[in-house]
N, C-alpha and C. Protein backbone atom coordinates (compact mmCIF):
# COMPACT_ATOMS: atom_id res chain seq x y z
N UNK A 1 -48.52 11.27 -45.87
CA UNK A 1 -47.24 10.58 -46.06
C UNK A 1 -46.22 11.14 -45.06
N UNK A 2 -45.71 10.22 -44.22
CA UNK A 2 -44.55 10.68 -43.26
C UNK A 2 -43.06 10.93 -43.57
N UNK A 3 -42.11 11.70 -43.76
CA UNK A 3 -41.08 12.18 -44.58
C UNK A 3 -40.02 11.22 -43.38
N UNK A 4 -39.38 10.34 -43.98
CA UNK A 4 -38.24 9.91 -43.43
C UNK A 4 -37.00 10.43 -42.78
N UNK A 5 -37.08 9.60 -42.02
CA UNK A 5 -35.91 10.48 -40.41
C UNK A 5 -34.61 10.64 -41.37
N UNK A 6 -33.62 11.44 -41.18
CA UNK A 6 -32.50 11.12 -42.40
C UNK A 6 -31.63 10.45 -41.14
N UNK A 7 -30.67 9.38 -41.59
CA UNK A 7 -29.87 8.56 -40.52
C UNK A 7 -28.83 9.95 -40.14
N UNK A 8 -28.77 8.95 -38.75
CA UNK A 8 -27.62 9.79 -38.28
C UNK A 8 -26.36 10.19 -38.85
N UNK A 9 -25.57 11.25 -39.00
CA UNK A 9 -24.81 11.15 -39.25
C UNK A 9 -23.25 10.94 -38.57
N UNK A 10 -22.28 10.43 -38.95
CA UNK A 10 -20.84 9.82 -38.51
C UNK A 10 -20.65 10.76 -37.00
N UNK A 11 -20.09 10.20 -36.49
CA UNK A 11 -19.90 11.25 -34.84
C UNK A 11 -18.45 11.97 -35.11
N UNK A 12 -18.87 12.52 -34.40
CA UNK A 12 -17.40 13.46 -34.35
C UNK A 12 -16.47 12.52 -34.17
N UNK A 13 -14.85 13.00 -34.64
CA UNK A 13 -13.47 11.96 -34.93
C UNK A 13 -13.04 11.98 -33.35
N UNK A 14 -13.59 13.28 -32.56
CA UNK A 14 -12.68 13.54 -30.90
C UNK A 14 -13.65 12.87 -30.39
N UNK A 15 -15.21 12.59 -30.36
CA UNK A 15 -16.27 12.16 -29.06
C UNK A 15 -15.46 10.11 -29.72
N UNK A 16 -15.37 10.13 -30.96
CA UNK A 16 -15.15 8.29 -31.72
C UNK A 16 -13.81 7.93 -31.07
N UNK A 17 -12.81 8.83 -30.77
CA UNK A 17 -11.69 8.69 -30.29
C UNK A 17 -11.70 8.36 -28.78
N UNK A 18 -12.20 9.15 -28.27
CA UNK A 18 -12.64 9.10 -26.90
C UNK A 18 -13.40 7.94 -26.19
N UNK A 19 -14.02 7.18 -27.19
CA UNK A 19 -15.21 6.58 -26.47
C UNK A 19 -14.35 4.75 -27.22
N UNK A 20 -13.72 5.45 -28.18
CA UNK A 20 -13.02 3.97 -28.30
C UNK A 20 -13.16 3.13 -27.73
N UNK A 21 -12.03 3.15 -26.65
CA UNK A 21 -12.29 2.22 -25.55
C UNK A 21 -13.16 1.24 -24.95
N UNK A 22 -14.15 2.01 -25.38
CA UNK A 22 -15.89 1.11 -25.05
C UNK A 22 -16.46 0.31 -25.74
N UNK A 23 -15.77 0.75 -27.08
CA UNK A 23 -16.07 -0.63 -28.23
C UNK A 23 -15.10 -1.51 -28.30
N UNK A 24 -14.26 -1.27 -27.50
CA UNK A 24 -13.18 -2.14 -28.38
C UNK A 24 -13.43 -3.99 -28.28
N UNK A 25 -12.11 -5.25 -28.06
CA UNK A 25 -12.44 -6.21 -28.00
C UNK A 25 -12.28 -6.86 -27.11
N UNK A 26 -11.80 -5.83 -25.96
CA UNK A 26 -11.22 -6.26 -24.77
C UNK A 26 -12.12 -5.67 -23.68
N UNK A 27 -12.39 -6.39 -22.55
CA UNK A 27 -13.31 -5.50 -21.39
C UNK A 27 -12.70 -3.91 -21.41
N UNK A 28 -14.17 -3.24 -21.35
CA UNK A 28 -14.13 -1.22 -21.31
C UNK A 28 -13.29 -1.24 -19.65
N UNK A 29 -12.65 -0.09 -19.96
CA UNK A 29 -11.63 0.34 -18.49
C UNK A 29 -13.45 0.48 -17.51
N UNK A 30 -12.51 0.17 -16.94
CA UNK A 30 -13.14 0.45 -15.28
C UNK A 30 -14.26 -0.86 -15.14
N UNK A 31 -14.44 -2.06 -15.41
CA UNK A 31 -15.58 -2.42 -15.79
C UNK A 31 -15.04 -4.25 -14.99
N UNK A 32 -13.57 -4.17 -15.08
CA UNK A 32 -12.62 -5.17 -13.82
C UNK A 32 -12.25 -4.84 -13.28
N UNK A 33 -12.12 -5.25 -11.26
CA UNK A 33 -11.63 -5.28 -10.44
C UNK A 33 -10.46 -4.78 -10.96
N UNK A 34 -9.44 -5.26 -11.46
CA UNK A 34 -7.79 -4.76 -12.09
C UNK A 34 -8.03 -3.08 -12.26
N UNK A 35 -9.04 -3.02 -12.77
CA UNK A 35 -8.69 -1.63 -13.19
C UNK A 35 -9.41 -0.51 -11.96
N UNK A 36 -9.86 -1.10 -11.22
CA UNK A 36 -10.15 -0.21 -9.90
C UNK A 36 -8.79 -0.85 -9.26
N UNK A 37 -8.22 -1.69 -9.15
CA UNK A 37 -6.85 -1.87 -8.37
C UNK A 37 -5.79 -0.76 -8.98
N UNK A 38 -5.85 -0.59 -10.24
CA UNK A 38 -4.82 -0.17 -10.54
C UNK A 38 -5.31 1.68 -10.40
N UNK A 39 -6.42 2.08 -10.65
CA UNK A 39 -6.64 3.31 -10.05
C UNK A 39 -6.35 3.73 -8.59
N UNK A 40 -6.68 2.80 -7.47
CA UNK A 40 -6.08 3.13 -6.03
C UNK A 40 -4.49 3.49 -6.23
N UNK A 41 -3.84 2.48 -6.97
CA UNK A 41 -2.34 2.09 -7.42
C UNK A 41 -2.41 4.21 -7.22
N UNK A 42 -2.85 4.61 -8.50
CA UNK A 42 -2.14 5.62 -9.28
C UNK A 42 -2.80 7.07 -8.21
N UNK A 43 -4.07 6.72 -7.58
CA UNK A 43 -4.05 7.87 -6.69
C UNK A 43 -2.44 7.83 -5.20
N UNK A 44 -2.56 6.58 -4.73
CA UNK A 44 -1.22 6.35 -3.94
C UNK A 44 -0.03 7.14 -4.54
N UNK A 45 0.33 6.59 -5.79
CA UNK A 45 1.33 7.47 -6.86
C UNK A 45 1.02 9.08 -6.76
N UNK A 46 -0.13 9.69 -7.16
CA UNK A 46 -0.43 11.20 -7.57
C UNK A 46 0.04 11.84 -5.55
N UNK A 47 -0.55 10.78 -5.03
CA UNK A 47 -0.41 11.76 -3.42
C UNK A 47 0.79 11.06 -3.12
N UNK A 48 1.75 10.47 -3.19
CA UNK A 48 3.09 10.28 -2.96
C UNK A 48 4.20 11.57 -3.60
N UNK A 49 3.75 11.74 -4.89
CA UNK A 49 5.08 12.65 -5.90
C UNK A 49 4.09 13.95 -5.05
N UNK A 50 2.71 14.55 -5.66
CA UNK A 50 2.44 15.86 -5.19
C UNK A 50 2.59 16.14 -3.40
N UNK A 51 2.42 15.32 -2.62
CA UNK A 51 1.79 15.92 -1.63
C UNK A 51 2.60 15.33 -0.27
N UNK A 52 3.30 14.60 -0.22
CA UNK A 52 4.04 13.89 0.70
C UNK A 52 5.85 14.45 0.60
N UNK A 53 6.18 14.59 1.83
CA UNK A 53 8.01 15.00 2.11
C UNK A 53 8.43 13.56 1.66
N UNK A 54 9.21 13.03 1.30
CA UNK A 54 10.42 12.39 0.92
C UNK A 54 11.26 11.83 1.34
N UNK A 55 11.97 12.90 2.29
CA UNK A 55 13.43 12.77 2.91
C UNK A 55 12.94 14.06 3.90
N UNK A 56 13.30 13.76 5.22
CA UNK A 56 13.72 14.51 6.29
C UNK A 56 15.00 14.92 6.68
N UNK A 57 15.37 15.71 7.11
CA UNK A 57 16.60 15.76 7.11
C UNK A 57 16.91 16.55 9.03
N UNK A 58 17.47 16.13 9.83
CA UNK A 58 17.20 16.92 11.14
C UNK A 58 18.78 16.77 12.01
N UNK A 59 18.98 16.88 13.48
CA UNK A 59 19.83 16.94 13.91
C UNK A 59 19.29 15.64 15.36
N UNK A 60 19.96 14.98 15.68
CA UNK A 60 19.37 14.24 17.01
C UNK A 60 19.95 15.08 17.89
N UNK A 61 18.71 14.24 18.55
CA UNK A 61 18.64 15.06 20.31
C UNK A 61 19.77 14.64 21.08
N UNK A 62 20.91 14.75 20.33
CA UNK A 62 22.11 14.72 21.65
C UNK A 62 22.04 14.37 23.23
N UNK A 63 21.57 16.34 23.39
CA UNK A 63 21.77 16.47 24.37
C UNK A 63 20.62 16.00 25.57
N UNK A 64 19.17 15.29 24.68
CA UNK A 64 18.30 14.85 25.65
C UNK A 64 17.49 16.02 25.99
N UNK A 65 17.42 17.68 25.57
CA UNK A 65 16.83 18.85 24.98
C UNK A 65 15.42 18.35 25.14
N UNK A 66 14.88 17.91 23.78
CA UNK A 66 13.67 17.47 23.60
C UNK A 66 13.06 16.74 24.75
N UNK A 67 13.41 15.71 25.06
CA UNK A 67 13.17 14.82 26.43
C UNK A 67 12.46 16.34 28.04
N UNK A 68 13.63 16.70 28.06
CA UNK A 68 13.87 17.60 29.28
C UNK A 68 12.74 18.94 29.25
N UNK A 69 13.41 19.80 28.11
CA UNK A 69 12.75 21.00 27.72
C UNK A 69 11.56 21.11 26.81
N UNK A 70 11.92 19.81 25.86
CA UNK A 70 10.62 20.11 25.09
C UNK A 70 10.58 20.46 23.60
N UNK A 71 12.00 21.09 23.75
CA UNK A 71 12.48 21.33 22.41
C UNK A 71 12.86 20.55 21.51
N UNK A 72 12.21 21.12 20.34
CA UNK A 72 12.63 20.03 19.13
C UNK A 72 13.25 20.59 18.53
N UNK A 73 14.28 19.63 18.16
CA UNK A 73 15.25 19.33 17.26
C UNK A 73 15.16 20.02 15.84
N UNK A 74 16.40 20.98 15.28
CA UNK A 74 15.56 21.22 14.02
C UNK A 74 15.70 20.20 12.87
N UNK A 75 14.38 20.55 11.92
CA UNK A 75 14.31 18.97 11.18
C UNK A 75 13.47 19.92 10.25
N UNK A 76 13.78 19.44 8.74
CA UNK A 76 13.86 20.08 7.30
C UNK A 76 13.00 18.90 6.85
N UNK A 77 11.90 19.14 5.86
CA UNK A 77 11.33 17.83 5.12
C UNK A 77 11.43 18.35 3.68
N UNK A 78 11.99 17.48 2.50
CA UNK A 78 12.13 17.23 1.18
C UNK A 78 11.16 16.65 0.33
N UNK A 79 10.38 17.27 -0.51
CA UNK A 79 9.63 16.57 -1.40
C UNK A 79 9.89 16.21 -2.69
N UNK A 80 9.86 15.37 -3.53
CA UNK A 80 9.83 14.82 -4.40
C UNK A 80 10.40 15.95 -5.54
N UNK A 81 9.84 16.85 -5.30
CA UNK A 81 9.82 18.45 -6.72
C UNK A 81 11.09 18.87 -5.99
N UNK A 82 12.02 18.91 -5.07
CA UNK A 82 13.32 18.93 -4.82
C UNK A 82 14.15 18.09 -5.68
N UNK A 83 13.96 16.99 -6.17
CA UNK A 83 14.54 16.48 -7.14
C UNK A 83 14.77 16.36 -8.39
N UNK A 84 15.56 16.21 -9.55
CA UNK A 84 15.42 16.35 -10.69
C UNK A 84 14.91 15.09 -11.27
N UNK A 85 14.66 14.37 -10.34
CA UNK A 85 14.19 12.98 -11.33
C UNK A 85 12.26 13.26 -10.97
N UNK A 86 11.76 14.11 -10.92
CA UNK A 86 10.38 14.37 -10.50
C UNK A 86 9.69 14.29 -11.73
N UNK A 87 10.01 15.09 -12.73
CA UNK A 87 9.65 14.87 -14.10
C UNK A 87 9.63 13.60 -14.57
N UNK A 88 10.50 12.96 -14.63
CA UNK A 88 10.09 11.27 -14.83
C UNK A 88 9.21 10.62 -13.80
N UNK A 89 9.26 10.94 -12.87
CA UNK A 89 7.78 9.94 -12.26
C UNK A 89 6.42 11.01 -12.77
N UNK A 90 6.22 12.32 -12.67
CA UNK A 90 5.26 12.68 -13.53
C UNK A 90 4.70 12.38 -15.18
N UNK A 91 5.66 12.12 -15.65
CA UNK A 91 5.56 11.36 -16.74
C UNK A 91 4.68 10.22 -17.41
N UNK A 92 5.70 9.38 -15.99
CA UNK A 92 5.19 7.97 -16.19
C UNK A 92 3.61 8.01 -15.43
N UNK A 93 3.09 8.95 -14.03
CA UNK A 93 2.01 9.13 -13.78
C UNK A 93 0.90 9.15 -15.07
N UNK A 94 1.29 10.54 -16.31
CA UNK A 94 0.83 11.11 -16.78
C UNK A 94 0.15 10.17 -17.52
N UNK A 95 1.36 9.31 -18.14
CA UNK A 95 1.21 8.04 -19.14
C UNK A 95 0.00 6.73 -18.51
N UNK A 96 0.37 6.37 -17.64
CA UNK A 96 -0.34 5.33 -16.92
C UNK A 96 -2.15 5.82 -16.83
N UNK A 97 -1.99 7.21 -16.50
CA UNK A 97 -3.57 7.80 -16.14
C UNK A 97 -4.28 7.78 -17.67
N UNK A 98 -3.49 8.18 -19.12
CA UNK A 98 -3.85 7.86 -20.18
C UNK A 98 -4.39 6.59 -20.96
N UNK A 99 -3.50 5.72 -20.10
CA UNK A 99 -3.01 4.28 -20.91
C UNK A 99 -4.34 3.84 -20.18
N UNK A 100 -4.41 3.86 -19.11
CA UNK A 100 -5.65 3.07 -18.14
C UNK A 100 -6.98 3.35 -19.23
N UNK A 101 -7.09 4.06 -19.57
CA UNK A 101 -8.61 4.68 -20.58
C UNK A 101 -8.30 3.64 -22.09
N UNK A 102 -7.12 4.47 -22.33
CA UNK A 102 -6.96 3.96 -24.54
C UNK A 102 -6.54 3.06 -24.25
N UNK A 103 -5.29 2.38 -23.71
CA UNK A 103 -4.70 1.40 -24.34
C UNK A 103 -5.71 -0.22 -23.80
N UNK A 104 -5.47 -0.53 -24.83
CA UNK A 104 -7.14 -1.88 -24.39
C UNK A 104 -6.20 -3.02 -23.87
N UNK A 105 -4.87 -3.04 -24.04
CA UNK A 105 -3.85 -4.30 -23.13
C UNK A 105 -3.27 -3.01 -22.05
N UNK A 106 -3.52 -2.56 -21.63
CA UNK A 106 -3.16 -1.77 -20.64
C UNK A 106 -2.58 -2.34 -19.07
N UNK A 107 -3.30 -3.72 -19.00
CA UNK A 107 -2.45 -4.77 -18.31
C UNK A 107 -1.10 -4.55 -18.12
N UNK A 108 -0.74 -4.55 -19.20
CA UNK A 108 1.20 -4.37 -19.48
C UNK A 108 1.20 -2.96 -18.96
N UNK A 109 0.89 -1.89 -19.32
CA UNK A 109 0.72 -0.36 -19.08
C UNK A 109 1.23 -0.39 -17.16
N UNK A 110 0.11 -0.92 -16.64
CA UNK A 110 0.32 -1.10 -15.08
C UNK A 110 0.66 -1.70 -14.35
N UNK A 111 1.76 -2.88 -15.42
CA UNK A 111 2.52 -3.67 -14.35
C UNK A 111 3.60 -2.87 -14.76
N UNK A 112 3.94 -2.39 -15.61
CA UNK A 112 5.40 -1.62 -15.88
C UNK A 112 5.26 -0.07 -14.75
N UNK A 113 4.47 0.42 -14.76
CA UNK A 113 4.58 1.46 -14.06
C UNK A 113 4.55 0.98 -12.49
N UNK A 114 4.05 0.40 -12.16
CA UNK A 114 4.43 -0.59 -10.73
C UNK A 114 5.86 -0.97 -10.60
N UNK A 115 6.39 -1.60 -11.38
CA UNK A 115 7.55 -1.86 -11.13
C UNK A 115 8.44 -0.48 -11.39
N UNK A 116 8.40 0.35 -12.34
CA UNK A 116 8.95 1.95 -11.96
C UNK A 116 9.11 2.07 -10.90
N UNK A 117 7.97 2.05 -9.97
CA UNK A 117 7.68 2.51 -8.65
C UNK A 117 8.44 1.92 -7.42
N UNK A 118 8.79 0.55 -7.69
CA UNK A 118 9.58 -0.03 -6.68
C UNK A 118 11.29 -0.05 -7.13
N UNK A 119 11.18 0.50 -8.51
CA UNK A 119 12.89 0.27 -8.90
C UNK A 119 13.54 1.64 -8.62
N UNK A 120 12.33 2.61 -8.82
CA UNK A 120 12.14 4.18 -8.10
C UNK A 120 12.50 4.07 -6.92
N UNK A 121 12.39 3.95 -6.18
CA UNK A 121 12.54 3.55 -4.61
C UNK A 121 13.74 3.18 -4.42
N UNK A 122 14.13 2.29 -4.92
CA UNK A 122 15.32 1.64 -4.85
C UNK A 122 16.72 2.71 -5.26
N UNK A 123 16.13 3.20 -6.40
CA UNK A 123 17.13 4.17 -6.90
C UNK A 123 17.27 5.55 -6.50
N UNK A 124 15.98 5.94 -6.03
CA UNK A 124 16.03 7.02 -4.89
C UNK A 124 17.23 6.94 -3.45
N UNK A 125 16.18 6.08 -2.83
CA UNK A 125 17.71 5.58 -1.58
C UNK A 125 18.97 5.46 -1.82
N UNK A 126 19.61 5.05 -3.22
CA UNK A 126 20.87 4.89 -3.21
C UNK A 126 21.34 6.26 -4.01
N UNK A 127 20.84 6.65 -4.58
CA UNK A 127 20.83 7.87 -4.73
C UNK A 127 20.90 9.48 -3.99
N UNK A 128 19.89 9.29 -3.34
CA UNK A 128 19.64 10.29 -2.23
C UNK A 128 20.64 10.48 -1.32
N UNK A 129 21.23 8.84 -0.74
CA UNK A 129 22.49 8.40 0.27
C UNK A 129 23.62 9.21 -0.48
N UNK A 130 23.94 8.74 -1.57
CA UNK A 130 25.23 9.38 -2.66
C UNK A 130 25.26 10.83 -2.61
N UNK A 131 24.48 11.61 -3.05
CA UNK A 131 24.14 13.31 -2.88
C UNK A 131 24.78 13.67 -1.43
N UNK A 132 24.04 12.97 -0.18
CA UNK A 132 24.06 13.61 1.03
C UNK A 132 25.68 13.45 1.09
N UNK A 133 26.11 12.25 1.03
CA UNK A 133 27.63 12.01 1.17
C UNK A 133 28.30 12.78 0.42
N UNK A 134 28.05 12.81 -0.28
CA UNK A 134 28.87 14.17 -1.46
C UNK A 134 28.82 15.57 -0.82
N UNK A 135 27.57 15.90 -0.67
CA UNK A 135 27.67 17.13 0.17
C UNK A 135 28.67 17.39 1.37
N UNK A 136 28.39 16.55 2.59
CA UNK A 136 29.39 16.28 3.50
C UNK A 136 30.99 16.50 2.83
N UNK A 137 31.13 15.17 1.82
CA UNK A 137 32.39 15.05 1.40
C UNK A 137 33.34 16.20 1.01
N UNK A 138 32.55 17.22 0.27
CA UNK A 138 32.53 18.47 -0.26
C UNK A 138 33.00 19.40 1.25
N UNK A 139 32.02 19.66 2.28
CA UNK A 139 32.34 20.56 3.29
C UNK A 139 33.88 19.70 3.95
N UNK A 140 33.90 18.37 3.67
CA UNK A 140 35.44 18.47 4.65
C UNK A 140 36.65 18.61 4.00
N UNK A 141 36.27 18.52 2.62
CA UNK A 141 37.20 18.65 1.85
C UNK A 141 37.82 20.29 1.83
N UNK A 142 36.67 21.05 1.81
CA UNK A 142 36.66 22.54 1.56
C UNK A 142 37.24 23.08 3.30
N UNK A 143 36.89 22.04 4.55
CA UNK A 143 37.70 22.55 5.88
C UNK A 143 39.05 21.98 5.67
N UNK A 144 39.26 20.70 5.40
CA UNK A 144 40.85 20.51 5.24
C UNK A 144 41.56 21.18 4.44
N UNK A 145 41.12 22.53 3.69
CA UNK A 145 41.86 23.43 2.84
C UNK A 145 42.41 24.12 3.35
N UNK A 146 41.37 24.41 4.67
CA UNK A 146 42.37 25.55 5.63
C UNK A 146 43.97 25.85 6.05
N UNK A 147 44.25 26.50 6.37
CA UNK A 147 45.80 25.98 6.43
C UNK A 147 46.13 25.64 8.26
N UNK A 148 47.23 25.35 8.57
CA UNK A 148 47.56 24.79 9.72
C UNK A 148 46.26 23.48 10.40
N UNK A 149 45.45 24.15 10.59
CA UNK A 149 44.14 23.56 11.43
C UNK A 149 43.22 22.85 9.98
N UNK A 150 43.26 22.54 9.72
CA UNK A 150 42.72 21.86 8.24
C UNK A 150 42.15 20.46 8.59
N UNK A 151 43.40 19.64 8.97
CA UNK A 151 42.94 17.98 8.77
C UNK A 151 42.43 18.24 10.45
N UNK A 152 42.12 18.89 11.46
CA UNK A 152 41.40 18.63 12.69
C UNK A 152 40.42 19.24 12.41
N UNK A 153 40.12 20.36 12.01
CA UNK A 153 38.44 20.81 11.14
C UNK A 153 37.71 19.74 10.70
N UNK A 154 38.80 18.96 10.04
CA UNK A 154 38.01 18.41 8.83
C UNK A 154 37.31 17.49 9.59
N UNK A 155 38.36 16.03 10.42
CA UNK A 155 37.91 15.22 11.07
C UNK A 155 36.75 15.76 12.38
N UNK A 156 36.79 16.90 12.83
CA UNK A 156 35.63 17.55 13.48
C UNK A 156 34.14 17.57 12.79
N UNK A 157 34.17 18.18 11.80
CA UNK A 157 32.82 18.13 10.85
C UNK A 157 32.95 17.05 10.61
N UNK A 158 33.19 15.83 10.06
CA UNK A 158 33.13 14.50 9.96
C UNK A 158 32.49 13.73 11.19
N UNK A 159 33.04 13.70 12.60
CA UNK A 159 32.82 13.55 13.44
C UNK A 159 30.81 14.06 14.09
N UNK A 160 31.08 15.33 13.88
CA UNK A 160 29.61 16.16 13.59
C UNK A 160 28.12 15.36 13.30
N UNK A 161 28.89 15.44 11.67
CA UNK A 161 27.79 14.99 10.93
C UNK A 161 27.65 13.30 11.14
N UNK A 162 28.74 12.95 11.31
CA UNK A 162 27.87 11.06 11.37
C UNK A 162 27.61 11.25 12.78
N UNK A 163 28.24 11.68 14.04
CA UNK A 163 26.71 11.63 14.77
C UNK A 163 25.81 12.60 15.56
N UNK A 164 26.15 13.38 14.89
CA UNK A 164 24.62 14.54 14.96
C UNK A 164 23.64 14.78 13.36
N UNK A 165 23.96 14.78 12.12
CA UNK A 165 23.27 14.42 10.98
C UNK A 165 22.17 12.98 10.89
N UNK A 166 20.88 13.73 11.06
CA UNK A 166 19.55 12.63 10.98
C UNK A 166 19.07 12.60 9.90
N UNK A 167 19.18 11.74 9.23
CA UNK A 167 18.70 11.87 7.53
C UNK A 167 17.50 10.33 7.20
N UNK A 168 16.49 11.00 7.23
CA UNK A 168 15.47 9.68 6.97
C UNK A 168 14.89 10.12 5.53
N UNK A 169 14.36 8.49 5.19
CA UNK A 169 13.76 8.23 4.13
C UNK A 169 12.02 8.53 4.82
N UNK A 170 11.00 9.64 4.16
CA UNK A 170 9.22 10.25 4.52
C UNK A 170 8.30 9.09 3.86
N UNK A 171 7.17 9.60 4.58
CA UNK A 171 5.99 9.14 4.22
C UNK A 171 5.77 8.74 2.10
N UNK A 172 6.26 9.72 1.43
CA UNK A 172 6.13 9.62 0.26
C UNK A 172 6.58 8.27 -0.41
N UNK A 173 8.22 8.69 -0.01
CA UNK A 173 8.97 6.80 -0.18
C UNK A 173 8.23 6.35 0.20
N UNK A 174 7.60 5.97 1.29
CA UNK A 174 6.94 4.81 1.57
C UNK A 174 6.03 4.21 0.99
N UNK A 175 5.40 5.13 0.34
CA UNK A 175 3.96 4.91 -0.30
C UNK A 175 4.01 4.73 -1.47
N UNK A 176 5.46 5.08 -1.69
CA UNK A 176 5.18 4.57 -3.75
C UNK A 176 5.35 2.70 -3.43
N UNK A 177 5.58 2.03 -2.40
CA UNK A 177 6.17 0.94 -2.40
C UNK A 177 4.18 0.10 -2.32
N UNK A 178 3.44 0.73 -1.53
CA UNK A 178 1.87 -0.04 -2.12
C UNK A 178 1.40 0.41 -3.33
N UNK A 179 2.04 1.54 -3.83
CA UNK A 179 1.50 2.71 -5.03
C UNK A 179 2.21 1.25 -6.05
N UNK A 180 3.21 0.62 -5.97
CA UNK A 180 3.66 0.11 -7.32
C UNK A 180 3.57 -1.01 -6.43
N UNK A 181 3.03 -1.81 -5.70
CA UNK A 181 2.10 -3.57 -5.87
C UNK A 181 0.51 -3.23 -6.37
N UNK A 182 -0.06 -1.98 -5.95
CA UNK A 182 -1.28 -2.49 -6.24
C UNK A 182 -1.29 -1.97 -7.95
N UNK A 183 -0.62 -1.19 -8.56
CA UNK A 183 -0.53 -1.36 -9.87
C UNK A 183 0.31 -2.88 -10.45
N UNK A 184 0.60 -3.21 -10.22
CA UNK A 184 1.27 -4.58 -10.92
C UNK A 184 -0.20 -5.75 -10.49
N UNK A 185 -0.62 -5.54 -9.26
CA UNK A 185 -1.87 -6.59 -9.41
C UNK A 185 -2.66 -6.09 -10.56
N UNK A 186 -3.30 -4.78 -10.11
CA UNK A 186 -4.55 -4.23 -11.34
C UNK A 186 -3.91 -4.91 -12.63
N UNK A 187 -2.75 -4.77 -13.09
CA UNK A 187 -1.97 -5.23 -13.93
C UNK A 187 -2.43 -6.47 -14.56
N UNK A 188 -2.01 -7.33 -13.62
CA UNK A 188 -1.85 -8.99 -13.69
C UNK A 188 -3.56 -9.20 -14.04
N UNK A 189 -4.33 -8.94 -13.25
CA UNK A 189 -5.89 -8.93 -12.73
C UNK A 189 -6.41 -8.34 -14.35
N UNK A 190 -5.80 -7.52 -15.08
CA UNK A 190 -6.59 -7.06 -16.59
C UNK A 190 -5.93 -8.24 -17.08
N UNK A 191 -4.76 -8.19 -17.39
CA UNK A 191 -4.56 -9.47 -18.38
C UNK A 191 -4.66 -10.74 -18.28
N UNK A 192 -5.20 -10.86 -17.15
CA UNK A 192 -6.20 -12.47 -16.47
C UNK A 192 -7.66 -12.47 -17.58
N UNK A 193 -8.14 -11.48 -17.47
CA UNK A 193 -9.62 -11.14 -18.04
C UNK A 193 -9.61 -11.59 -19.41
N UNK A 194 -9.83 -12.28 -20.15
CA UNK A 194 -10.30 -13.00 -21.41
C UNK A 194 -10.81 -11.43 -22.05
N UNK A 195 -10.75 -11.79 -23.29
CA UNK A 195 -11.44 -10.89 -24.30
C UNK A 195 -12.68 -10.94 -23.99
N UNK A 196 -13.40 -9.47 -23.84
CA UNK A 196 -14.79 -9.09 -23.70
C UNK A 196 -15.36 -9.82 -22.39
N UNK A 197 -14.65 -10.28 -21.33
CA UNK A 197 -15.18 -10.81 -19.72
C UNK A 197 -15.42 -9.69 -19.20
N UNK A 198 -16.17 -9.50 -18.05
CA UNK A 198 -16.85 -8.46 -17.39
C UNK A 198 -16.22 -8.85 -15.86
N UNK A 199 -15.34 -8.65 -15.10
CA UNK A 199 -15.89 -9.36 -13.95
C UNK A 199 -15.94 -8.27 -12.87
């Protein structure tokens, strides 16, 4: 007589949690085009905030230096973790890299973080512009304090900085701007997909 297999028993609540996703009623992540779109999306994102300058900041070649001698100009690069709004795009990274796995309409998940990404941008530049001007605003304010020679200081550093101050928008800006279209396609491209379609 052969002694009966005893059934399996219930799986663990963390491996049932985890694997959710794969049962659910909607195509498993990674399994549509959308959701390999929207992964390129979020590596663009991870190497834009970690690994890319921002903002440059330098002096132009006036005097034609560089041209002649060779010398370059000095020039400062800014990354993303210079800013206090860094924590919110890590955030929303953090969220999106989660949501792509659990959330089974996750569609919505990566068109919203796409559009972050371009309203980010937007609010960076006008932002970033505001700071630098403030700074400036600040040093002529603090030379016109001087006494006698004050308001010709001041208009001197004024003079200075708008045209010797080189202030560009880096590689990083740039890249959150494909980093948040190709998440809004992956986006669009999951919630195209019918319940349980494969494509």
């Amino acid at each position: 007589m052969v002694d009966a297999v005893p059934a399996a028993g219930p799986k663990n609540r963390f491996v049932r949690f985890v694997t959710s996703p794969l049962h659910g009623r909607y195509p498993p992540p990674m399994r549509i085009v959308g959701d390999w779109i929207s992964s390129a999306g979020i590596v663009l994102f991870a190497v834009s905030v970690f690994a890319l300058p921002w903002m440059t900041v330098g002096l132009k070649d006036v005097l034609g230096l560089e041209k002649t001698l060779g010398l370059k100009s000095p020039r400062e690069s800014f990354g993303l973790f210079e800013s206090p709004w860094v924590w919110l795009t890590v955030a929303v990274l953090a969220a999106v890299v989660v949501c792509l796995w659990f959330v089974q309409t996750r569609g919505w998940v990566a068109i919203a973080a796409g559009a972050f990404c371009l309203l980010f941008d937007v609010i960076f530049f006008i932002g970033a512009w505001k700071k630098i001007n403030s700074i400036i605003g600040d040093v002529i304010g603090l030379a016109r304090s001087v006494p006698f020679i004050g308001d010709l200081l001041g208009e001197l550093i004024r003079e200075l900085t708008k045209g010797m101050l080189d202030v560009r928008v880096a590689a990083g800006f740039w890249l959150f701007v494909p980093a948040g279209v190709l998440l809004i396609t992956g986006g669009v491209l999951r919630l195209m997909a019918r319940r349980g379609e494969v494509t």
